[in-house]
C-alpha atoms as a PDB file:
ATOM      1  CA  UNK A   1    -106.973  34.980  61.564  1.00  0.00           C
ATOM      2  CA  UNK A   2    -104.870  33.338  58.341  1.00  0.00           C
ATOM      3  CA  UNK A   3    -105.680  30.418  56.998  1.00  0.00           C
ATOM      4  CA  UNK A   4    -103.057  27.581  57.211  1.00  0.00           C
ATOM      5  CA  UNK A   5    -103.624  25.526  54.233  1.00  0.00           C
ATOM      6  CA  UNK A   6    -106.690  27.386  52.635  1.00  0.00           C
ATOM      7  CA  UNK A   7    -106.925  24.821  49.657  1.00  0.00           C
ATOM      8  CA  UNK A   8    -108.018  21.076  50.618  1.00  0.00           C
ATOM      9  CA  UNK A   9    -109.587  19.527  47.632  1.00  0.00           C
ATOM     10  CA  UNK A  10    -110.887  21.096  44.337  1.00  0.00           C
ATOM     11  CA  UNK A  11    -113.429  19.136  41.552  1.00  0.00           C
ATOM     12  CA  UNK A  12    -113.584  19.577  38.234  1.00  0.00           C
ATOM     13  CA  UNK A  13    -116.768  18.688  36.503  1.00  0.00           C
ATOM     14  CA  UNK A  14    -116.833  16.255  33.170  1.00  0.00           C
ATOM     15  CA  UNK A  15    -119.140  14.251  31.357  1.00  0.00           C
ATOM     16  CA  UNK A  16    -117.183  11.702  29.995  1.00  0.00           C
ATOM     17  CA  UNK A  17    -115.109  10.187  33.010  1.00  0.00           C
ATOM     18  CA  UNK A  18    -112.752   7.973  30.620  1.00  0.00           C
ATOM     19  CA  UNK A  19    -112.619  10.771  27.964  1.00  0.00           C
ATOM     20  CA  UNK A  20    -111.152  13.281  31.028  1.00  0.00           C
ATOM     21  CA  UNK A  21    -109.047  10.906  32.577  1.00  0.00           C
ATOM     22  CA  UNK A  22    -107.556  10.134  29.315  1.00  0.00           C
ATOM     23  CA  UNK A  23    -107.072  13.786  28.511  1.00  0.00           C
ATOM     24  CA  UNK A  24    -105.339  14.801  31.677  1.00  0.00           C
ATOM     25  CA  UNK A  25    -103.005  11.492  31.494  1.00  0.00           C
ATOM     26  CA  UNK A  26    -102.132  12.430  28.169  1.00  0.00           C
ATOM     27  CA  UNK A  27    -101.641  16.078  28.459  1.00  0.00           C
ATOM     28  CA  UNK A  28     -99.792  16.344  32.300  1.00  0.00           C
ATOM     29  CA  UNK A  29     -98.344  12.501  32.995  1.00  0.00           C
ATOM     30  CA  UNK A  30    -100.497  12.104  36.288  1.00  0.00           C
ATOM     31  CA  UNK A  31    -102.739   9.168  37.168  1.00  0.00           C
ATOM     32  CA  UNK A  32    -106.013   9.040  38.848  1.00  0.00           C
ATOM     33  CA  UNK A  33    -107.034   6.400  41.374  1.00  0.00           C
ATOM     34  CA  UNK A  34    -111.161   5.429  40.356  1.00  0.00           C
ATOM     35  CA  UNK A  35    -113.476   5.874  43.420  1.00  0.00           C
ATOM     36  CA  UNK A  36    -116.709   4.318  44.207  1.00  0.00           C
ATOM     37  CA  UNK A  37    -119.269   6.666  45.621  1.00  0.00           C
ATOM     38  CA  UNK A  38    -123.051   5.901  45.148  1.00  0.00           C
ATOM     39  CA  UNK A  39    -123.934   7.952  42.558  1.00  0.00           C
ATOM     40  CA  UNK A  40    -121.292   9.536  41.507  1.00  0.00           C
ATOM     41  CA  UNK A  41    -118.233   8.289  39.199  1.00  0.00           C
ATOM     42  CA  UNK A  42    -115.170   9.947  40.923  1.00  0.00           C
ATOM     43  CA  UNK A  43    -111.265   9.714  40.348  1.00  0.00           C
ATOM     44  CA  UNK A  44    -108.888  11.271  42.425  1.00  0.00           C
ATOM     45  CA  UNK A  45    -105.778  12.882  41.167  1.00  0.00           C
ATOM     46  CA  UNK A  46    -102.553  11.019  43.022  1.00  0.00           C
ATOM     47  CA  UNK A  47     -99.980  12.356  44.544  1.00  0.00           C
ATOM     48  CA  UNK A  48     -96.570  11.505  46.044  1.00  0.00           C
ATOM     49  CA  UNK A  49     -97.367  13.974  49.494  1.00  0.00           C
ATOM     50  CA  UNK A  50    -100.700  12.012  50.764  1.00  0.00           C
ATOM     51  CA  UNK A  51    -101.386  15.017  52.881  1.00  0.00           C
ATOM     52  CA  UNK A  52    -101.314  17.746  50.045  1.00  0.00           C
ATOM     53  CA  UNK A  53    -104.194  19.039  48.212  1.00  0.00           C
ATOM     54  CA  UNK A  54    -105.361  17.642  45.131  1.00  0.00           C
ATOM     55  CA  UNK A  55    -108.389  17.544  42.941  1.00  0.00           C
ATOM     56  CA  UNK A  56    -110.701  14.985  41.624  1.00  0.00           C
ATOM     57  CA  UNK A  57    -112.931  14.731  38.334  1.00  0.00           C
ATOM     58  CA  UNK A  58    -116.896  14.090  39.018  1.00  0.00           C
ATOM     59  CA  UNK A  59    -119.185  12.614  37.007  1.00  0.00           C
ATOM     60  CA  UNK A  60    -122.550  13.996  39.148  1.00  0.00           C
ATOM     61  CA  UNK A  61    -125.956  14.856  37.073  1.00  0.00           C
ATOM     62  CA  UNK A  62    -126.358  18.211  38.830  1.00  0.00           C
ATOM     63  CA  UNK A  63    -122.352  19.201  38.589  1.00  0.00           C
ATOM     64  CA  UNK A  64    -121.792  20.346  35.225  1.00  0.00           C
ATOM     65  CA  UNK A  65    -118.431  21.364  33.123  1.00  0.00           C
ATOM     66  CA  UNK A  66    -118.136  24.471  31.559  1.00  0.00           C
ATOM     67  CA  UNK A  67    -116.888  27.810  31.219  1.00  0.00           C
ATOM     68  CA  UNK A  68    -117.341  30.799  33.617  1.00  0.00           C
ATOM     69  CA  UNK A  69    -116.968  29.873  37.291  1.00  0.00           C
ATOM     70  CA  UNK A  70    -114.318  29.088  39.821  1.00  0.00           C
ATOM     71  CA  UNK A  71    -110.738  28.631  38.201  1.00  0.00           C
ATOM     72  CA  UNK A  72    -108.942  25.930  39.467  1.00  0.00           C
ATOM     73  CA  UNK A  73    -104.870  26.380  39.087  1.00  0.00           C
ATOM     74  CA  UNK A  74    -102.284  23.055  38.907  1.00  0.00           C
ATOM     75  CA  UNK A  75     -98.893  22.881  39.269  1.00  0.00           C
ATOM     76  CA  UNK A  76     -97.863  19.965  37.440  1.00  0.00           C
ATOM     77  CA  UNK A  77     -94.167  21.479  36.331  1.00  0.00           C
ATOM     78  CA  UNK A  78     -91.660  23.652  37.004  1.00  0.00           C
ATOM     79  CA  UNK A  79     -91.676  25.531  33.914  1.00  0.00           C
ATOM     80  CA  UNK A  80     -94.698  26.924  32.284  1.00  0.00           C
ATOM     81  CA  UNK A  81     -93.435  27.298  28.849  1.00  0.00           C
ATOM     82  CA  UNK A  82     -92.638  24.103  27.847  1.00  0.00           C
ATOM     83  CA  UNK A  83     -95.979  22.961  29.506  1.00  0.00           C
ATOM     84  CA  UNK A  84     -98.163  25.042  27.397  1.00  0.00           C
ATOM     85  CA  UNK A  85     -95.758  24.357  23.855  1.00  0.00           C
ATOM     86  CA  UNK A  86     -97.229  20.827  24.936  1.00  0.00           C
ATOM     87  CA  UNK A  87    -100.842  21.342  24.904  1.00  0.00           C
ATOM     88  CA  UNK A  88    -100.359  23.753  21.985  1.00  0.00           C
ATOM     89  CA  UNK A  89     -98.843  21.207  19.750  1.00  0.00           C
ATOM     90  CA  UNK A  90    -101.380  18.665  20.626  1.00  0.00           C
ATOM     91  CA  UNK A  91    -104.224  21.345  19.639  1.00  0.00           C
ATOM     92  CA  UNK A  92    -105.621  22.371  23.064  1.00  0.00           C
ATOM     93  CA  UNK A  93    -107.665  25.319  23.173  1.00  0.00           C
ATOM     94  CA  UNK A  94    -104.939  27.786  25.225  1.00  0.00           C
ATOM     95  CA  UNK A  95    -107.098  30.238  26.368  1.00  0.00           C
ATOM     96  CA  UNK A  96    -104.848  32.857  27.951  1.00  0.00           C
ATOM     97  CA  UNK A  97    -101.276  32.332  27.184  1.00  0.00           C
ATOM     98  CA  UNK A  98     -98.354  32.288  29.670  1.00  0.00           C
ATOM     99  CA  UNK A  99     -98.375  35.815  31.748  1.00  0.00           C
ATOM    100  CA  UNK A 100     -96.302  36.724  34.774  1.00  0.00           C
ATOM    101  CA  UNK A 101     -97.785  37.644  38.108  1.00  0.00           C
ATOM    102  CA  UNK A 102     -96.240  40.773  39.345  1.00  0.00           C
ATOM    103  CA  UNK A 103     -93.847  40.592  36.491  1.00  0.00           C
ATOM    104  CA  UNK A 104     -92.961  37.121  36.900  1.00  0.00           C
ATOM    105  CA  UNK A 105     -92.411  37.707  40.900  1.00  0.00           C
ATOM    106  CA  UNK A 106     -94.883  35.623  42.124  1.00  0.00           C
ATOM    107  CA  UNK A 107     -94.714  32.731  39.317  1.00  0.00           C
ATOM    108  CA  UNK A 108     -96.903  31.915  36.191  1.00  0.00           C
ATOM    109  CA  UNK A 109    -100.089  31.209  34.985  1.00  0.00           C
ATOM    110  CA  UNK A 110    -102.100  30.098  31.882  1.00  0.00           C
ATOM    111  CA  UNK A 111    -105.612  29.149  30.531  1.00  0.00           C
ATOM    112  CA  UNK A 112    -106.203  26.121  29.159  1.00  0.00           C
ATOM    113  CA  UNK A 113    -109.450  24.452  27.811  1.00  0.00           C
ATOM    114  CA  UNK A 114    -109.855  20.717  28.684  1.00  0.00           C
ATOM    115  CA  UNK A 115    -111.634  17.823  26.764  1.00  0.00           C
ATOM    116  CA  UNK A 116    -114.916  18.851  28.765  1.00  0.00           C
ATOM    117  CA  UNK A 117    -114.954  22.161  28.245  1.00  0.00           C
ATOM    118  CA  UNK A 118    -113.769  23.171  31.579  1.00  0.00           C
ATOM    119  CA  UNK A 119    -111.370  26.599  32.163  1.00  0.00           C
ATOM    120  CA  UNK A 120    -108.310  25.028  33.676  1.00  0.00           C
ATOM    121  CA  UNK A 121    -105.210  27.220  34.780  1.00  0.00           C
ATOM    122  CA  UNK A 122    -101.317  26.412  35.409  1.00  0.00           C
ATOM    123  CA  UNK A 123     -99.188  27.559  37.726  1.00  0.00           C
ATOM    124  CA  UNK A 124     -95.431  27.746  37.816  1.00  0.00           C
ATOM    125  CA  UNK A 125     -92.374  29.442  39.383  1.00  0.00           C
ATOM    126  CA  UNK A 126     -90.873  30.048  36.273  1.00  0.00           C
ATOM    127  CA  UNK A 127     -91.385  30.560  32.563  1.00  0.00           C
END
């Protein structure tokens, strides 16, 4: 059996919920929409396509950022290498530069490190 849509949601962990959200806004242009959830502070990335898959940043005592597990990847533009110039110039920690999949075939990605210390890739059809 295949899966049909195989990614639903993703989290990434911070500890400083303003601190992340500012971060991402800066760095990408995207907006978060602030959740209530007992005890956990929660913002959901927003999207134009209500039904796609998107990601949220939690604030949860036993979910911690860091470096070393599960890689989430974004596509937040169409070309990776003005993406990465970005966070370059603003002094993110790039942590593998731009490299094509099969040559470039199957799109590109890139390592970035974000204001909690969390391994973040990027995805895009072309360089």
């Amino acid at each position: 059996m295949q899966a049909t849509q195989p990614l639903v949601w993703g989290e990434i962990a911070v500890s400083d919920m303003a601190r992340a959200i500012a971060f991402y806004q800066a760095q990408f242009g995207v907006s978060f929409r602030r959740e209530d959830m007992d005890e956990v502070e929660y913002a959901i990335l927003e999207c134009s396509d209500e039904k796609a898959a998107t990601i949220g940043l939690m604030k949860h005592p036993e979910f911690k950022p860091g470096n070393g597990g599960a890689c989430l990847y974004l596509h937040l533009a169409d070309n990776l290498g003005p993406l990465v110039g970005k966070l370059e110039q603003n002094q993110v920690k790039i942590a593998m530069p731009p490299m094509g999949i099969k040559g470039g075939e199957c799109g590109y990605i890139a390592l970035f490190v974000d204001s909690e210390g969390n391994t973040v890739g990027l995805w895009s059809p072309a360089l």
